[in-house]
Protein backbone atom coordinates (compact mmCIF):
# COMPACT_ATOMS: atom_id res chain seq x y z
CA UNK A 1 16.46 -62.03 42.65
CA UNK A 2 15.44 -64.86 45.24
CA UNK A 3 12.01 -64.80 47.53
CA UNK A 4 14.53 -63.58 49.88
CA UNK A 5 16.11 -60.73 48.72
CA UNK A 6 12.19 -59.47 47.71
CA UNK A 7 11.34 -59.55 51.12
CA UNK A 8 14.28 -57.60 52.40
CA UNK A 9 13.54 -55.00 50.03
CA UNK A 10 9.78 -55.16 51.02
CA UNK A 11 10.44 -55.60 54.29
CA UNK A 12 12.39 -52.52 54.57
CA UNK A 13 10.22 -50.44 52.57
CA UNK A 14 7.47 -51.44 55.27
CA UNK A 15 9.83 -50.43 57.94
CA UNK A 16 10.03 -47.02 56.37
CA UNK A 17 6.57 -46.00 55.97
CA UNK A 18 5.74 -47.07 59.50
CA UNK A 19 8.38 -44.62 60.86
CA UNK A 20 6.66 -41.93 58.88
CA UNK A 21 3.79 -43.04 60.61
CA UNK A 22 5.14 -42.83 63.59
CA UNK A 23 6.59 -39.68 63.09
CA UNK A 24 3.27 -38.08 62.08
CA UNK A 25 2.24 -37.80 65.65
CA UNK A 26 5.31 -35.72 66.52
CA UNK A 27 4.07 -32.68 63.89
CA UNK A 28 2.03 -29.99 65.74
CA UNK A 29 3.13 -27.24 63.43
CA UNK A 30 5.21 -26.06 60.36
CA UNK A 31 8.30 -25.63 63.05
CA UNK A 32 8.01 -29.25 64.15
CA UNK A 33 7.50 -30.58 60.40
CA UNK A 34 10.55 -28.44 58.96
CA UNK A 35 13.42 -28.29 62.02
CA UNK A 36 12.01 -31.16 64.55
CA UNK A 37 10.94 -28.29 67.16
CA UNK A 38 14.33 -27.94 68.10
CA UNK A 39 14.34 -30.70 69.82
CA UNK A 40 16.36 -33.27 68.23
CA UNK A 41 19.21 -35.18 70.00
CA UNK A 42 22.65 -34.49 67.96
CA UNK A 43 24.13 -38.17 67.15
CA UNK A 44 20.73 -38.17 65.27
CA UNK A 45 21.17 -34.66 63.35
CA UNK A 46 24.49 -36.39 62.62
CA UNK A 47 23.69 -39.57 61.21
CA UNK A 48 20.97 -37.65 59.25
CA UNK A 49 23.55 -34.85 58.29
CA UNK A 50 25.61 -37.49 56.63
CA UNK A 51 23.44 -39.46 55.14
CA UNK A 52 21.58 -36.91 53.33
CA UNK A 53 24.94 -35.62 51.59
CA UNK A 54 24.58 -38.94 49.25
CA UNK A 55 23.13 -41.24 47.30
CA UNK A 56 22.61 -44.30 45.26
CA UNK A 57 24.84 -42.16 42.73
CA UNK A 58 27.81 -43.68 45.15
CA UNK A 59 27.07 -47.18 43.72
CA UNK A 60 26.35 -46.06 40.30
CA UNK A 61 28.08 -42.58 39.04
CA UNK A 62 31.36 -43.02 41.62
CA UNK A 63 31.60 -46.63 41.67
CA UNK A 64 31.82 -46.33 37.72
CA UNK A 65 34.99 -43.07 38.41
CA UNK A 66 36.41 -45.94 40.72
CA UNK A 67 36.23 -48.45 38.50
CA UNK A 68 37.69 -46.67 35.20
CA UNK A 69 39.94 -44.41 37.67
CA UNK A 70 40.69 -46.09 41.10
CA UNK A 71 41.12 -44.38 44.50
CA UNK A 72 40.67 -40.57 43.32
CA UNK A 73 36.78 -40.96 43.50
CA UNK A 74 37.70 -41.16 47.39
CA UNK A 75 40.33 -38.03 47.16
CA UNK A 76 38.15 -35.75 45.24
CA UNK A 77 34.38 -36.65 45.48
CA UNK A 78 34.29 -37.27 49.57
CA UNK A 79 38.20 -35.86 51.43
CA UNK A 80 36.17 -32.17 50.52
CA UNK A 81 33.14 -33.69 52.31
CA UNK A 82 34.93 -34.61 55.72
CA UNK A 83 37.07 -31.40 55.47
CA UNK A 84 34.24 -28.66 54.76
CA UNK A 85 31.74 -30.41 57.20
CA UNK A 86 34.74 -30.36 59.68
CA UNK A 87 35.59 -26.44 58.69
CA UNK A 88 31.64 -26.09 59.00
CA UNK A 89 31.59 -27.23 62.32
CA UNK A 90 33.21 -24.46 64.05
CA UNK A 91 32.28 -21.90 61.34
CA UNK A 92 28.35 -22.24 60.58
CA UNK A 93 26.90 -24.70 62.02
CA UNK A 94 26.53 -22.77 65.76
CA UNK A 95 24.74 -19.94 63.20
CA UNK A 96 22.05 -22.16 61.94
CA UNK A 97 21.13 -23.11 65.00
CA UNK A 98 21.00 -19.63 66.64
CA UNK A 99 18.89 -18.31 63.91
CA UNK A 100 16.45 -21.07 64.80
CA UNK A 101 16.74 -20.05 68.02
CA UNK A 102 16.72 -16.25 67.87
CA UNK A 103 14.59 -15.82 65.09
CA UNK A 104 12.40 -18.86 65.56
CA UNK A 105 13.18 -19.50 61.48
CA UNK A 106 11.62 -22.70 60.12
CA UNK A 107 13.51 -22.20 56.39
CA UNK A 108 17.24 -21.31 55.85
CA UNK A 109 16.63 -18.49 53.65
CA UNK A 110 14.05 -16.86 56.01
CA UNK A 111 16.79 -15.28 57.68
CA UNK A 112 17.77 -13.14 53.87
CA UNK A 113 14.75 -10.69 54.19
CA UNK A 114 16.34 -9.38 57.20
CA UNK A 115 19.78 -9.81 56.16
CA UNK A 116 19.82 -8.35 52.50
CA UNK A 117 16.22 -7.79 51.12
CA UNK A 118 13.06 -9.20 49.62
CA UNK A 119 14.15 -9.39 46.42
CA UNK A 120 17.59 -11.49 47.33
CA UNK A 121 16.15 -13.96 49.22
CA UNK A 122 13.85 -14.84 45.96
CA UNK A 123 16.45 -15.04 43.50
CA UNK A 124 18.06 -17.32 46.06
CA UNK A 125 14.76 -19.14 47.25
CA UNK A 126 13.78 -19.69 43.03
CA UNK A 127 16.87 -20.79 41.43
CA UNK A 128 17.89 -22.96 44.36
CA UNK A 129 14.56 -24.86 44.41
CA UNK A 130 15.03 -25.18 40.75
CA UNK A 131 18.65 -26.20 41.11
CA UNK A 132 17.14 -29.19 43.06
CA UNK A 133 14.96 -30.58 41.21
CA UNK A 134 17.85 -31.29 38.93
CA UNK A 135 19.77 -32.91 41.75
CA UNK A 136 17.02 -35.13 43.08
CA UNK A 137 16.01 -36.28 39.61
CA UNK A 138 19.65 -37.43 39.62
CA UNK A 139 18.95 -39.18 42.63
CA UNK A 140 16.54 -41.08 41.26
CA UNK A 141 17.85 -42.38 37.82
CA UNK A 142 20.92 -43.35 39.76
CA UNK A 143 18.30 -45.73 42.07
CA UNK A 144 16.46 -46.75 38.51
CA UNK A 145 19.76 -48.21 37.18
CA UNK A 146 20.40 -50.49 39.83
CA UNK A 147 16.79 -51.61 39.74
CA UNK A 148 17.24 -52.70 36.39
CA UNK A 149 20.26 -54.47 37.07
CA UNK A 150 19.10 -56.59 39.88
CA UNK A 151 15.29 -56.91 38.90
CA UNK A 152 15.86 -56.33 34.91
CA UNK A 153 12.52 -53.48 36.18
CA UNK A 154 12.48 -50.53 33.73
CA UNK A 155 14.14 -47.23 34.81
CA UNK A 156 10.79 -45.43 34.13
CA UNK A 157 9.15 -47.69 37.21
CA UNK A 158 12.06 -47.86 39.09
CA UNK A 159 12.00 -44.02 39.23
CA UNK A 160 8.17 -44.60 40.18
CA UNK A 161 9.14 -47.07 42.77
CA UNK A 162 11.49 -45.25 44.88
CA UNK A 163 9.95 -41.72 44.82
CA UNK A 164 6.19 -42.88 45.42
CA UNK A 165 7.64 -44.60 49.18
CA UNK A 166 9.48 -41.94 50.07
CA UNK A 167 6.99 -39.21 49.08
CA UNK A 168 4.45 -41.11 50.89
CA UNK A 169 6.69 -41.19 54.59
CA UNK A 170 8.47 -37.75 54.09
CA UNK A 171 4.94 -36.10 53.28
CA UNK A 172 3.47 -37.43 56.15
CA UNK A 173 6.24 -36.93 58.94
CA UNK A 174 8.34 -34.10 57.84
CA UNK A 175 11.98 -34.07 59.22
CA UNK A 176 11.29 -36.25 62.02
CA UNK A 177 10.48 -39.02 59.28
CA UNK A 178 13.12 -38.14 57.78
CA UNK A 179 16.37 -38.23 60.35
CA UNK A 180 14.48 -41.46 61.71
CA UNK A 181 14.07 -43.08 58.89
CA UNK A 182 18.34 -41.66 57.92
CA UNK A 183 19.04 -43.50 61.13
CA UNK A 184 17.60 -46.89 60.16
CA UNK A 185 18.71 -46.73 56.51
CA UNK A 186 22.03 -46.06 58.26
CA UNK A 187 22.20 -49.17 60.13
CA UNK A 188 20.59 -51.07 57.15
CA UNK A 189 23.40 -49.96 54.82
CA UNK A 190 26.40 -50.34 57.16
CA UNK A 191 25.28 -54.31 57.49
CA UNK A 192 24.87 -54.52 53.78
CA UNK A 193 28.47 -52.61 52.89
CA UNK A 194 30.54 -54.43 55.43
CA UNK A 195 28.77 -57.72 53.99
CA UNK A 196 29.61 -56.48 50.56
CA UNK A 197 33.38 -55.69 51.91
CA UNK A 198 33.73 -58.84 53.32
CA UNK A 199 33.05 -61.22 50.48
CA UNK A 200 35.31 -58.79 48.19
CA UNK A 201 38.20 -59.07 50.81
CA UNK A 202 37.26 -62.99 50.46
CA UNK A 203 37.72 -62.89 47.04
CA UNK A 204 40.90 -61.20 47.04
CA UNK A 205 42.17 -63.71 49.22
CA UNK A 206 41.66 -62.62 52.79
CA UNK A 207 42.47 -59.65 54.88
CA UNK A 208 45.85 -59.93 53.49
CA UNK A 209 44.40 -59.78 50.34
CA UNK A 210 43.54 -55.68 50.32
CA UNK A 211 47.91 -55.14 50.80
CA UNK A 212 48.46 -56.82 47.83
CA UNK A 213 45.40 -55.38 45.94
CA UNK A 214 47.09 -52.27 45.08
CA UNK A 215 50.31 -53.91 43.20
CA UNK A 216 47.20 -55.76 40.96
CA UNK A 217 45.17 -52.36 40.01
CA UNK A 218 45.48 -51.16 36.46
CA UNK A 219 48.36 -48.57 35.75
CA UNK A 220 47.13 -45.26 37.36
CA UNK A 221 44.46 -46.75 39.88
CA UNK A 222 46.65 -45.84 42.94
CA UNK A 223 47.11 -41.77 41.85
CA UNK A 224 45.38 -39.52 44.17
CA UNK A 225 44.76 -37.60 40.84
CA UNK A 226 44.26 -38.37 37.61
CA UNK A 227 42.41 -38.11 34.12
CA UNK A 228 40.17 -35.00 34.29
CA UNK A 229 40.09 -34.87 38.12
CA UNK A 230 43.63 -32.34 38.46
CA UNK A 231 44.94 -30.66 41.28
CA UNK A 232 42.45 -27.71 39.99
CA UNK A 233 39.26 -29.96 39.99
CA UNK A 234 39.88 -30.70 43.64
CA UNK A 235 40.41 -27.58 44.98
CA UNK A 236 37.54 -26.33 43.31
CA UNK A 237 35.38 -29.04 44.65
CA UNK A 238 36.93 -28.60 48.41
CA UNK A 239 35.40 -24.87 48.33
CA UNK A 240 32.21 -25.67 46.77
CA UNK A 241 31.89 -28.74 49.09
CA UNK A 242 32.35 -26.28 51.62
CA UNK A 243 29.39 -24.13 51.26
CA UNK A 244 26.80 -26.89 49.37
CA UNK A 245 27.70 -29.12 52.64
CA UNK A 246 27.48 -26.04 55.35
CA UNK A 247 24.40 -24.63 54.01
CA UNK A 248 24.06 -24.68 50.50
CA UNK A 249 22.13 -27.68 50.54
CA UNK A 250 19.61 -26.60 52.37
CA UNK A 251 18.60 -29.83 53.95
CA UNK A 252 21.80 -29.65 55.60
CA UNK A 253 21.15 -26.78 57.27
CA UNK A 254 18.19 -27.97 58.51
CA UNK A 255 20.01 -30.39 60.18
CA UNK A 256 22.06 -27.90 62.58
CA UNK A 257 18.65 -26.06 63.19
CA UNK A 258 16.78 -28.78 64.69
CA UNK A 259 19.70 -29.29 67.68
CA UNK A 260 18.68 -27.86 70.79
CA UNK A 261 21.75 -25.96 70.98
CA UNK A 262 24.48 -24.30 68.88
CA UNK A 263 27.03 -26.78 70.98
CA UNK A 264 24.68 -29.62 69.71
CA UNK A 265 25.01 -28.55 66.07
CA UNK A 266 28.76 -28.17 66.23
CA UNK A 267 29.27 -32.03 67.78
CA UNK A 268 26.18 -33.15 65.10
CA UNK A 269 28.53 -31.65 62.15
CA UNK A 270 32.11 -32.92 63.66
CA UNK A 271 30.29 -36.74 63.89
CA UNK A 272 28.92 -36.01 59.62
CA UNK A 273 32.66 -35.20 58.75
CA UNK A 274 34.40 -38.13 60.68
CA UNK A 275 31.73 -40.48 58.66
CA UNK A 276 32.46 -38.91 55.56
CA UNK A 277 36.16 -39.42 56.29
CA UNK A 278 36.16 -43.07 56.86
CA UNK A 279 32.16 -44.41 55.53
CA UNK A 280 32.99 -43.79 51.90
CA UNK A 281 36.16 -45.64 52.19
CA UNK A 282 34.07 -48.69 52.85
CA UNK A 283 31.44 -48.02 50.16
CA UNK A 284 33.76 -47.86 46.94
CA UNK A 285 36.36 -50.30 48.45
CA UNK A 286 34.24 -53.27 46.11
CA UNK A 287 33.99 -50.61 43.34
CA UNK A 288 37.86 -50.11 43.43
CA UNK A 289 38.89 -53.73 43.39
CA UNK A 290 36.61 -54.59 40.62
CA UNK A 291 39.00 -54.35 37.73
CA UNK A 292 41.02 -57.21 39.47
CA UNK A 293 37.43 -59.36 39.82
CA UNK A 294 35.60 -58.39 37.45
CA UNK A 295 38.40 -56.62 35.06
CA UNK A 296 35.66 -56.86 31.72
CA UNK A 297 32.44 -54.92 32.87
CA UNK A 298 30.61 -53.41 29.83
CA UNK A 299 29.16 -50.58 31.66
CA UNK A 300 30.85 -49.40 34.52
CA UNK A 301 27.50 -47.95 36.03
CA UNK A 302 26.43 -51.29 36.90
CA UNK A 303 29.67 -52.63 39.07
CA UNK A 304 28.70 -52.58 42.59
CA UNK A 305 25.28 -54.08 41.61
CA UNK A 306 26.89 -56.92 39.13
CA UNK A 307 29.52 -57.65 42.24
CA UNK A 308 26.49 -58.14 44.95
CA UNK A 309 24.52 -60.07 42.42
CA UNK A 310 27.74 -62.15 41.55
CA UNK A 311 28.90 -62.65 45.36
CA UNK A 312 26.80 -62.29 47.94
CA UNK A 313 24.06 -64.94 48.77
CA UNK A 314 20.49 -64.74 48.54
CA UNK A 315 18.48 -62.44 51.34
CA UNK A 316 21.86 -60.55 50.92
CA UNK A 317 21.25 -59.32 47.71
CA UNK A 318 18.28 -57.78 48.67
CA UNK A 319 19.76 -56.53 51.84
CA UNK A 320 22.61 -54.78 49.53
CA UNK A 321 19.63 -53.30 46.97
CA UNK A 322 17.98 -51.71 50.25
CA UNK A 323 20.89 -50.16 51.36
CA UNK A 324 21.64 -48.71 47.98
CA UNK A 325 18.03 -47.32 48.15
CA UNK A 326 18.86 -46.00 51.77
CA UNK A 327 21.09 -43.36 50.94
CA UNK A 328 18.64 -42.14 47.83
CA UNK A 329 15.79 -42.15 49.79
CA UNK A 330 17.39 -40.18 52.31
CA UNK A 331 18.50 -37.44 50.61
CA UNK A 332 15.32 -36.93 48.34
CA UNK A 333 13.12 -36.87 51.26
CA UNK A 334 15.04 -34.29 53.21
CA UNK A 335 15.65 -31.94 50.00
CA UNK A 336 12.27 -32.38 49.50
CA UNK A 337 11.35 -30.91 53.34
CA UNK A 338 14.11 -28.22 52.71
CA UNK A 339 12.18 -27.38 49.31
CA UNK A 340 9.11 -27.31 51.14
CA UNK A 341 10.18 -24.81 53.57
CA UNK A 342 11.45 -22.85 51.51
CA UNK A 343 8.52 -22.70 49.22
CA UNK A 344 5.93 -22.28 51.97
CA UNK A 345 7.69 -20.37 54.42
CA UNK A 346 9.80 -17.82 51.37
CA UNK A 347 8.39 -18.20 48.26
CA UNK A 348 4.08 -18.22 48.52
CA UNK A 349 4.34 -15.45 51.30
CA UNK A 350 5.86 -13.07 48.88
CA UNK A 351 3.81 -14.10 45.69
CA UNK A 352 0.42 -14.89 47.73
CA UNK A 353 -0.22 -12.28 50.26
CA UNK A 354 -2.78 -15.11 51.57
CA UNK A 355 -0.01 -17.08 53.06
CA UNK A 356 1.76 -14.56 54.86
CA UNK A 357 -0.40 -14.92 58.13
CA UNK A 358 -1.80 -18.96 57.87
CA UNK A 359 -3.54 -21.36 60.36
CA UNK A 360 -1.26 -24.16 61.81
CA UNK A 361 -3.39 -26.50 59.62
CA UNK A 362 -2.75 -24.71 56.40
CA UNK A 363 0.62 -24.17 56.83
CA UNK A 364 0.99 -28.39 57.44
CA UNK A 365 -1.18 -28.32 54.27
CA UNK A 366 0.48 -26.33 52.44
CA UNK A 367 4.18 -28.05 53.52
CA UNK A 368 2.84 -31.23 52.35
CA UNK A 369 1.31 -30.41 49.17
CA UNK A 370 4.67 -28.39 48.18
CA UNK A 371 6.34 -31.91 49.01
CA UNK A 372 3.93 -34.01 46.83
CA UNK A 373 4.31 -31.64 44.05
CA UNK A 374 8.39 -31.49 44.02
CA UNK A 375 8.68 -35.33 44.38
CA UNK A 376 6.45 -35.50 41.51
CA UNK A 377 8.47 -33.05 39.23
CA UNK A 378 11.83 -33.99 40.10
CA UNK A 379 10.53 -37.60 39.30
CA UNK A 380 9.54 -36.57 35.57
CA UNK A 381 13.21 -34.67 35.28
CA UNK A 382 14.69 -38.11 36.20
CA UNK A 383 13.10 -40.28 33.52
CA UNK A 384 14.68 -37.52 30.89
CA UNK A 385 18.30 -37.59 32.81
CA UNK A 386 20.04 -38.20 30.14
CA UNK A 387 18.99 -35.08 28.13
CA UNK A 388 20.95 -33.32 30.83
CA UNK A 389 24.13 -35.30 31.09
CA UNK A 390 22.91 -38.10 32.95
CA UNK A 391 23.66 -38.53 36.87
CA UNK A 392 27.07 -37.56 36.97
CA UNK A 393 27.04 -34.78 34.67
CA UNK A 394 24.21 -33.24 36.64
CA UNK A 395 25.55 -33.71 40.02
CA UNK A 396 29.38 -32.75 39.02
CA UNK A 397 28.40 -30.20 35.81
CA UNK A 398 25.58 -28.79 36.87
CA UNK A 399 24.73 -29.00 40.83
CA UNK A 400 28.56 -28.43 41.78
CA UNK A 401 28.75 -25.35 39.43
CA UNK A 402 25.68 -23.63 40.55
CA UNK A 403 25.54 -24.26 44.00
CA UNK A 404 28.55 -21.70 44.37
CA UNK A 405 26.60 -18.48 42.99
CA UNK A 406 23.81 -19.15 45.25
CA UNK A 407 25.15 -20.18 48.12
CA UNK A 408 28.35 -17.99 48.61
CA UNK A 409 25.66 -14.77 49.39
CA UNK A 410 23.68 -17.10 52.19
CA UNK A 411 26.77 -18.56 54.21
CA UNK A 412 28.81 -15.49 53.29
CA UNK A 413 26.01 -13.60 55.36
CA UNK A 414 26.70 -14.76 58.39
CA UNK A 415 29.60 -14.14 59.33
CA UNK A 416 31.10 -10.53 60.36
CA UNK A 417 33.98 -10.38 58.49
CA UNK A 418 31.21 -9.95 55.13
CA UNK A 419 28.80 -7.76 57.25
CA UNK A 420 29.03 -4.69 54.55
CA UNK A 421 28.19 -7.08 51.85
CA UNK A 422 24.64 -6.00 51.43
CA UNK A 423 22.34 -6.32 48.89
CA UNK A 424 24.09 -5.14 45.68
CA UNK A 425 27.10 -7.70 46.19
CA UNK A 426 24.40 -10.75 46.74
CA UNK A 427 22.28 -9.95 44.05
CA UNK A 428 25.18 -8.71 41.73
CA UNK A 429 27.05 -11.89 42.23
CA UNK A 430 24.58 -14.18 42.22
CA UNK A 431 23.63 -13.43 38.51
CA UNK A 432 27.37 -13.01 37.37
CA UNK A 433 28.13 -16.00 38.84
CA UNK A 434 25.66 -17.79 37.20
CA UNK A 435 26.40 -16.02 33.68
CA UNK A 436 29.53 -17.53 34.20
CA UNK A 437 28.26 -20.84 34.68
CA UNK A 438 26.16 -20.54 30.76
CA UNK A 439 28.72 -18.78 29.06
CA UNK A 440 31.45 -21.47 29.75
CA UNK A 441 29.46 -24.31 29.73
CA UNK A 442 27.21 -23.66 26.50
CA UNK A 443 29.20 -20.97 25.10
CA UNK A 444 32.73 -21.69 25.37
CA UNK A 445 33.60 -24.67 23.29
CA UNK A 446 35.76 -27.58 24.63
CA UNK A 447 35.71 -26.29 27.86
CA UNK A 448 36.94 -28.90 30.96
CA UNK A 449 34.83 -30.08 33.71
CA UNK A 450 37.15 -28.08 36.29
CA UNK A 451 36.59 -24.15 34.21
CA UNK A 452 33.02 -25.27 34.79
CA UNK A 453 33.15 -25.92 38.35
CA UNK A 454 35.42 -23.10 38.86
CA UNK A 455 34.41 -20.57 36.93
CA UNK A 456 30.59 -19.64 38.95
CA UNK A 457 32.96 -20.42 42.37
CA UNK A 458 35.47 -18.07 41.66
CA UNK A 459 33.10 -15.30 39.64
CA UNK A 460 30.66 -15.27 42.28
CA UNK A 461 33.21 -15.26 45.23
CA UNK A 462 35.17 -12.32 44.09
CA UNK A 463 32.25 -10.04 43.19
CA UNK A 464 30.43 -10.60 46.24
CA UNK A 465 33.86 -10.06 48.84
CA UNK A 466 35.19 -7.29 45.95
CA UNK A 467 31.46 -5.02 46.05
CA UNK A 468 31.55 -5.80 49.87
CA UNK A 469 34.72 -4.09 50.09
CA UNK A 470 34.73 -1.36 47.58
CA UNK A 471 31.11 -0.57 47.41
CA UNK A 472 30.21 -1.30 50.96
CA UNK A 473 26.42 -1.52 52.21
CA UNK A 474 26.29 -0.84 56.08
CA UNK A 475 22.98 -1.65 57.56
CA UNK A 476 21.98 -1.95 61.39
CA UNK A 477 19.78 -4.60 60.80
CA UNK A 478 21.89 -7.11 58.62
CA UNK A 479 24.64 -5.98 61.70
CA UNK A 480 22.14 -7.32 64.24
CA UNK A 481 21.93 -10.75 62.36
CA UNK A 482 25.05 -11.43 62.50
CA UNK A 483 25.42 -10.17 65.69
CA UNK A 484 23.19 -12.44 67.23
CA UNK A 485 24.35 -15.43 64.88
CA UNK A 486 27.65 -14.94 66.05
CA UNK A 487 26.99 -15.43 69.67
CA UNK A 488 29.19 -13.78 72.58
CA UNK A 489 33.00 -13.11 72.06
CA UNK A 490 34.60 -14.72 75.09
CA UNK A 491 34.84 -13.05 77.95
CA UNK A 492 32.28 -10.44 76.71
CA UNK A 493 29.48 -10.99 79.44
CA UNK A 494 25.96 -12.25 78.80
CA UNK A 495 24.70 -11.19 74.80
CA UNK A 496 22.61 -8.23 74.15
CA UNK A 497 19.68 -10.73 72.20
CA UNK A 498 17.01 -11.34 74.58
CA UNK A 499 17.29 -14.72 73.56
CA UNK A 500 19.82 -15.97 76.33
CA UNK A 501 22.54 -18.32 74.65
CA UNK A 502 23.03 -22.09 75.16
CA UNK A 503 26.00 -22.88 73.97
């Protein structure tokens, strides 16, 4: 790379860790450092919202499904984004941020003791914050490969790279850092994709260029389905989609808690899923083209950084390499303040009866030492990705699969409609729906990527709705959660809570 494009990427690395700095002096206390006090406007929860949800993985795992594949990366990877965020608008998003409100809840599984039990809400708590680790480390050898095509830097220190500046601006300003720093790396990647857009459309001779573009794709490129992504794949993926990006990821849920108001978090989620309906469209547009421009790519992996290296001019490059760090960055550092929440607020009050009453100042010690120490982890994990599949396989194999069995018993929770579902249906079908996860991914030979997406979805879904119905648990205090998560029926008066409503 030129001078240039080195001092774009240092540049906005700079830019970064002064926001955390910045951001530092907005942290009082473990509410401030995990949901923003509350206080957060909701374009910003929005931005952040959506640009947690992904990562460099678009310009490295998806751009190399759009190059082999064509336009069903954008059908089945990100049309189950836009619709389950837009679903999640009017369905959860108004809970999250009345169990903020009513329950002054810094963690999104603080709410389970209440709801289920102690013992749920750490099977949730541990396998979810193990789940993570996985996805993160994915994060970052996505981040490592582009390093080492632009800067020929080793994926071990690209790994190194990237994780050291985040963990050193998400540690210090918690989610305040983190949806500021979203918003910037938001900006900084739309200039470098519509640059990146522009000189492809260029290339393909002009505006009129991209109408003609799909007559010059390779046979199949145009399907809205093909190879292994089937009919069953997607709809699969549009209901796991549905509760990772409502709640699942827990980050995400963070998001709707730090609104002031459940009418913020529902506008905050409707502005996510109209990005995710049109951003993504822009992103892989480059990646899709490529076989006509580049039809003889050894590694599909490296497209969208050969393209920017091939076509865009110096300062650009580096522009384009900081944007693809922008979305990685973004969703590490807000997984890890979910993780740290949940660790600190869930986990070491149940294990170390020390931490169940703490100081302000240990519990800010405590969050950022739980960040430090997941960064660090999920940052060995990634320089061994590809003893687990590499980045796709563990973001589509193994994050997409498991999210199901322990999310369905968290979202599931809230609403009335599951309100007998007590403890024996979470519990029960959290652990079969994992089981089903093992047995057909290690012990079911030949088995396609869609039975193991499916097969935790569906397993878990059914046990948890079927024990809820046959073998139901009524309990006045999991009815008083989602009661009060619910908010007033219309025309119902004022609500019971002493917590008056805002929305």
């Amino acid at each position: 790379m030129h001078w240039l494009d080195w001092a774009a990427v240092a540049a906005y690395f700079l830019v970064m860790l002064l926001i955390g700095l910045w951001s530092h002096r907005r942290v009082g206390d473990v509410s401030d450092y995990f949901t923003g006090g509350g206080r957060m406007p909701w374009w910003l929860t929005g931005i952040s919202h959506h640009m947690s949800g992904y990562s460099a993985a678009v310009f490295v795992a998806y751009a190399a499904v759009a190059y082999d594949y064509g336009i069903t990366v954008y059908v089945w990877a990100f049309l189950p984004l836009a619709l389950g965020t837009g679903v999640g608008a009017w369905l959860f998003a108004p809970r999250w941020n009345r169990l903020r409100e009513r329950y002054q809840v810094a963690s999104p599984l603080e709410y389970l003791v209440r709801r289920y039990n102690l013992p749920t809400q750490q099977a949730l708590a541990w396998s979810g914050a193990l789940l993570k680790v996985f996805d993160v480390a994915a994060k970052w050898a996505s981040v490592a490969v582009l390093l080492k095509v632009f800067t020929g830097m080793s994926t071990t220190h690209g790994i190194l790279l990237t994780g050291v500046v985040t963990l050193l601006y998400c540690t210090v300003g918690g989610l305040w850092a983190d949806a500021l720093t979203e918003f910037g790396q938001f900006v900084i990647q739309g200039v470098a994709a519509l640059s990146m857009m522009w000189v492809v459309l260029d290339r393909l001779g002009g505006v009129s260029g991209l109408g003609t573009l799909w007559h010059r794709l390779p046979a199949g490129h145009t399907d809205p389905l093909v190879g292994p992504y089937t009919a069953g794949f997607l709809t699969a993926y549009v209901v796991v989609k549905l509760f990772e990006y409502n709640g699942g990821m827990w980050n995400l849920a963070q998001r709707y808690m730090a609104t002031d108001s459940p009418r913020s978090a529902r506008r905050s989620a409707g502005l996510s899923a109209a990005l995710y309906l049109v951003w993504p469209a822009v992103l892989l547009l480059p990646a899709v083209a490529a076989p006509v421009l580049m039809p003889h790519i050894a590694d599909p992996q490296q497209t969208y950084a050969l393209m920017a290296q091939s076509y865009l001019p110096m300062g650009l490059v580096g522009l384009t390499l900081a944007g693809m760090f922008s979305h990685t960055m973004a969703m590490a550092s807000s997984d890890a303040n979910a993780i740290s929440a949940v660790v600190t607020r869930d986990i070491l009050p149940a294990v170390l009866p020390g931490f169940r009453v703490v100081s302000t100042a240990r519990g800010l010690r405590a969050a950022r030492v739980v960040t430090v120490v997941f960064i660090t982890v999920s940052m060995v994990v990634a320089i061994e990705a590809d003893h687990f599949g590499g980045v796709l396989g563990i973001i589509v194999g193994m994050v997409a699969a498991v999210m199901g069995p322990i999310s369905i018993p968290m979202l599931l929770g809230l609403l009335p409609a599951f309100r007998r579902c007590g403890p024996r249906a979470a519990l029960t079908s959290w652990a079969l729906g994992l089981g089903g996860y093992f047995f057909v991914k290690y012990g079911l030979d030949g088995a396609s990527q869609t039975t193991v997406v499916v097969t935790p979805l569906v397993t878990s879904l059914v046990v948890y709705a079927g024990l809820g119905l046959f073998l139901p648990e009524p309990d006045a205090e999991a009815d008083a959660v989602v009661a009060a998560v619910s908010g007033p029926e219309p025309g119902s008066g004022p609500a019971t809570h002493p917590v008056a409503e805002r929305a």
